[in-house]
C-alpha atoms as a PDB file:
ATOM      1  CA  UNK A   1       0.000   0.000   0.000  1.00  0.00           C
ATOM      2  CA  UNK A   2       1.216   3.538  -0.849  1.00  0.00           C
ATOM      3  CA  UNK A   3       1.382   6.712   1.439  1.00  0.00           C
ATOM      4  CA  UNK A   4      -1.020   9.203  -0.210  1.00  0.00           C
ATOM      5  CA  UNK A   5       0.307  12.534  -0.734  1.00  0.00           C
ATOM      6  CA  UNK A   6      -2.092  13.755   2.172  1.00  0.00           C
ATOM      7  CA  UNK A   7      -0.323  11.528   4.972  1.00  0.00           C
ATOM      8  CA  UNK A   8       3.236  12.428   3.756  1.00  0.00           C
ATOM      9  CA  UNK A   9       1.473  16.056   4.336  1.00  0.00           C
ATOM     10  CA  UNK A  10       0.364  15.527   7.749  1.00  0.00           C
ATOM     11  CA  UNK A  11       3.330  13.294   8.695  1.00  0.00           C
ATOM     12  CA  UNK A  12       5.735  16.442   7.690  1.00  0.00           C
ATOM     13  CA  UNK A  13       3.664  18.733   9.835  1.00  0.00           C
ATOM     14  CA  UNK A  14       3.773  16.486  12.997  1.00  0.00           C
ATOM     15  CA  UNK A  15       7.787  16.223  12.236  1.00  0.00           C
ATOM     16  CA  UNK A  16       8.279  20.109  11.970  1.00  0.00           C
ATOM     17  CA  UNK A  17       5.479  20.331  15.190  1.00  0.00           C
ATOM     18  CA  UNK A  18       7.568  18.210  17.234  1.00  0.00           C
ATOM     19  CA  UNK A  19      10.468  19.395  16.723  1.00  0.00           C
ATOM     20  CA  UNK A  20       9.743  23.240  17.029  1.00  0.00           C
ATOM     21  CA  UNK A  21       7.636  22.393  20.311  1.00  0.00           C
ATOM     22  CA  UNK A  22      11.321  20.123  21.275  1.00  0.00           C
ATOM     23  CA  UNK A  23      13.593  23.522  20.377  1.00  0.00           C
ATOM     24  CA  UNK A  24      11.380  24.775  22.715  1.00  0.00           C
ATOM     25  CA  UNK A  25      11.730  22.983  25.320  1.00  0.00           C
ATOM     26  CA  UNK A  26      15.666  22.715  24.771  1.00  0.00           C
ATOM     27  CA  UNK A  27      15.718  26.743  25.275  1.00  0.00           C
ATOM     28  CA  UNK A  28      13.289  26.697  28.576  1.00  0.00           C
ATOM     29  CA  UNK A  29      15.794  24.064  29.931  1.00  0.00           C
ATOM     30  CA  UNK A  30      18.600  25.950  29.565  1.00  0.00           C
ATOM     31  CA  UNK A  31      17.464  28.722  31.718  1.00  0.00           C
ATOM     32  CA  UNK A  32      18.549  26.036  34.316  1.00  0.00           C
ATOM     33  CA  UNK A  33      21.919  26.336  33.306  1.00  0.00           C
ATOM     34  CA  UNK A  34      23.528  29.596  34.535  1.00  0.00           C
ATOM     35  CA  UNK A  35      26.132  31.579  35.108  1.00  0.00           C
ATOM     36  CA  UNK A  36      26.135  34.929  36.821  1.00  0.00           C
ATOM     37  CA  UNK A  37      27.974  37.737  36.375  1.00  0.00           C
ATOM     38  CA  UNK A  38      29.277  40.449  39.552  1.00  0.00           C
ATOM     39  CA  UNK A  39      29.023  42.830  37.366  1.00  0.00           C
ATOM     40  CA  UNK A  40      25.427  42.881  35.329  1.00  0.00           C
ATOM     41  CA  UNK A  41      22.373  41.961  36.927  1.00  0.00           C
ATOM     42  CA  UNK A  42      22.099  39.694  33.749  1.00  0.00           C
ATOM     43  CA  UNK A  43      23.305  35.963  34.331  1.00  0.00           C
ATOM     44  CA  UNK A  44      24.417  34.041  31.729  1.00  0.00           C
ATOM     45  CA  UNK A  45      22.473  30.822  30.387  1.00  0.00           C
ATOM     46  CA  UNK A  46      22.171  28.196  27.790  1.00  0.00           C
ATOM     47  CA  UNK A  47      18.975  29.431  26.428  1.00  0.00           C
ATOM     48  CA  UNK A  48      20.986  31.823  23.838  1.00  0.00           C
ATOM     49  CA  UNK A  49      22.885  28.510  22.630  1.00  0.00           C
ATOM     50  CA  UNK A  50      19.587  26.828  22.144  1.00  0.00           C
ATOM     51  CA  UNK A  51      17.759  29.681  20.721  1.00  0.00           C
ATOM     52  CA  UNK A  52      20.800  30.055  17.897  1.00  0.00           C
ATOM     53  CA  UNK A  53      20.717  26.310  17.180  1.00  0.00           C
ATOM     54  CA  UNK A  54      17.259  26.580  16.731  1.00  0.00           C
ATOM     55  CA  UNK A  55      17.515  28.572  14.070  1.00  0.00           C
ATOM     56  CA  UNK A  56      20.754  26.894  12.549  1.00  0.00           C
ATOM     57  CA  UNK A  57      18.725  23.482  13.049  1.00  0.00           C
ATOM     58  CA  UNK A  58      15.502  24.307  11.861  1.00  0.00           C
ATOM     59  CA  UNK A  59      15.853  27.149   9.333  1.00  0.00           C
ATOM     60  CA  UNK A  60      14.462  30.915   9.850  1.00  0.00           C
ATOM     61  CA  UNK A  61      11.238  30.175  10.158  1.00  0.00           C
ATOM     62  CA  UNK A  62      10.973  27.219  12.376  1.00  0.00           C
ATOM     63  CA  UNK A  63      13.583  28.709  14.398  1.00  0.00           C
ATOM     64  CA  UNK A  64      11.330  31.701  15.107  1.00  0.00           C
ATOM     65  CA  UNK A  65       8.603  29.514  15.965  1.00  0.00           C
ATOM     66  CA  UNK A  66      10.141  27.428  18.417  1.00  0.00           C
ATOM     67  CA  UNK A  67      11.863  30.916  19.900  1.00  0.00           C
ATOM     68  CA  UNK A  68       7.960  32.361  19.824  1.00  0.00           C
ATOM     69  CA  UNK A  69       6.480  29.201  21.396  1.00  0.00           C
ATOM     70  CA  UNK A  70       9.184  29.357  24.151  1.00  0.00           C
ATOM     71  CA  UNK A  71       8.206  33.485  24.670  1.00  0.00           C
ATOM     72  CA  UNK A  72       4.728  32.518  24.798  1.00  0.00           C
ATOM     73  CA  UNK A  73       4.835  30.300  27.133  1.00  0.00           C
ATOM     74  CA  UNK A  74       6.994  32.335  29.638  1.00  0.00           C
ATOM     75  CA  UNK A  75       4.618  35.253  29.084  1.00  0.00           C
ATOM     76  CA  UNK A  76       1.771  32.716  30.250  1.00  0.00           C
ATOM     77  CA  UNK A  77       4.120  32.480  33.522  1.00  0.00           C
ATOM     78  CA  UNK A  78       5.404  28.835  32.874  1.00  0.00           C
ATOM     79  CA  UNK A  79       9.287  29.114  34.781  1.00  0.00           C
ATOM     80  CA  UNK A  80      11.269  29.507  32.161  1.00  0.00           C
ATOM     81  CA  UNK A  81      12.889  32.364  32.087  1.00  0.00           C
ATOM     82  CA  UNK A  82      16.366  32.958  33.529  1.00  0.00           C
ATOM     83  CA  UNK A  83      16.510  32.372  37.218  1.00  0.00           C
ATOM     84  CA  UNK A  84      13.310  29.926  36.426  1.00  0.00           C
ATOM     85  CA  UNK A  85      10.741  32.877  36.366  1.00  0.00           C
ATOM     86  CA  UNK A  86       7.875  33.283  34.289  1.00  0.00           C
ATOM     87  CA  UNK A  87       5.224  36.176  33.364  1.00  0.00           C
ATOM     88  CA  UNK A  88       4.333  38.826  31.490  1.00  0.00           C
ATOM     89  CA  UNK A  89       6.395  41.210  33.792  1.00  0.00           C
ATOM     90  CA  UNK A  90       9.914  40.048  32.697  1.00  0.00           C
ATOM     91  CA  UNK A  91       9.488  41.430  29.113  1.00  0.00           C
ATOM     92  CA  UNK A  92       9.410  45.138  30.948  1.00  0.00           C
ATOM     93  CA  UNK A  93      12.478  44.441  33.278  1.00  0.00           C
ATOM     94  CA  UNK A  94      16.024  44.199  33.079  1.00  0.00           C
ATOM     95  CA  UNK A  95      16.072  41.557  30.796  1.00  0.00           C
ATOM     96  CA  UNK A  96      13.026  42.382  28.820  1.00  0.00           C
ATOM     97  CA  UNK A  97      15.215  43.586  25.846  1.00  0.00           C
ATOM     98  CA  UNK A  98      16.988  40.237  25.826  1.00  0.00           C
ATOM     99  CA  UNK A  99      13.610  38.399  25.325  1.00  0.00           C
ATOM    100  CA  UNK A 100      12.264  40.717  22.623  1.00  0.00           C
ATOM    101  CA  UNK A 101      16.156  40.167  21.136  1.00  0.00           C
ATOM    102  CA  UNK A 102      15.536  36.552  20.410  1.00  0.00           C
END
């Protein structure tokens, strides 16, 4: 039996769903990974590896997705910002440029 052209379709789609939603979680882990700095109130983490290999990985737009998906869900107050913080509120504060930067 062959694969119709439809199920390659939706196969594809679940591929590129997974993986942006697995970028995703790659960057949110890495704000578990960090390293601060005496001198900036800004620590150092993984998640600006993972969001750049997201992109390399995945291409432009896929990257973006997986880098919005991974915003979103830290606006929705999900812990994964840097110092495992979520909300709204840490896209106004001192790192609030570095989020809208990714």
């Amino acid at each position: 039996m062959a694969i119709q052209p439809t199920e390659l379709s939706q196969t594809k789609m679940l591929v590129k769903t997974t993986l942006v939603a697995l970028f995703a979680a790659f960057i949110a882990g890495g704000t578990f990974i960090a390293v601060p700095l005496p001198f900036s109130p800004i620590p150092v983490v993984l998640q600006n590896f993972f969001a750049l290999l997201s992109g390399i990985v995945l291409g432009p737009a896929m990257g973006t997705l997986a880098v919005g998906l991974y915003l979103g869900v830290g606006a929705l107050g999900f812990p994964v910002f840097a110092g495992a913080k979520g909300g709204i509120v840490h896209f106004f504060g001192p790192t609030g440029g570095y989020l809208v930067g990714y």
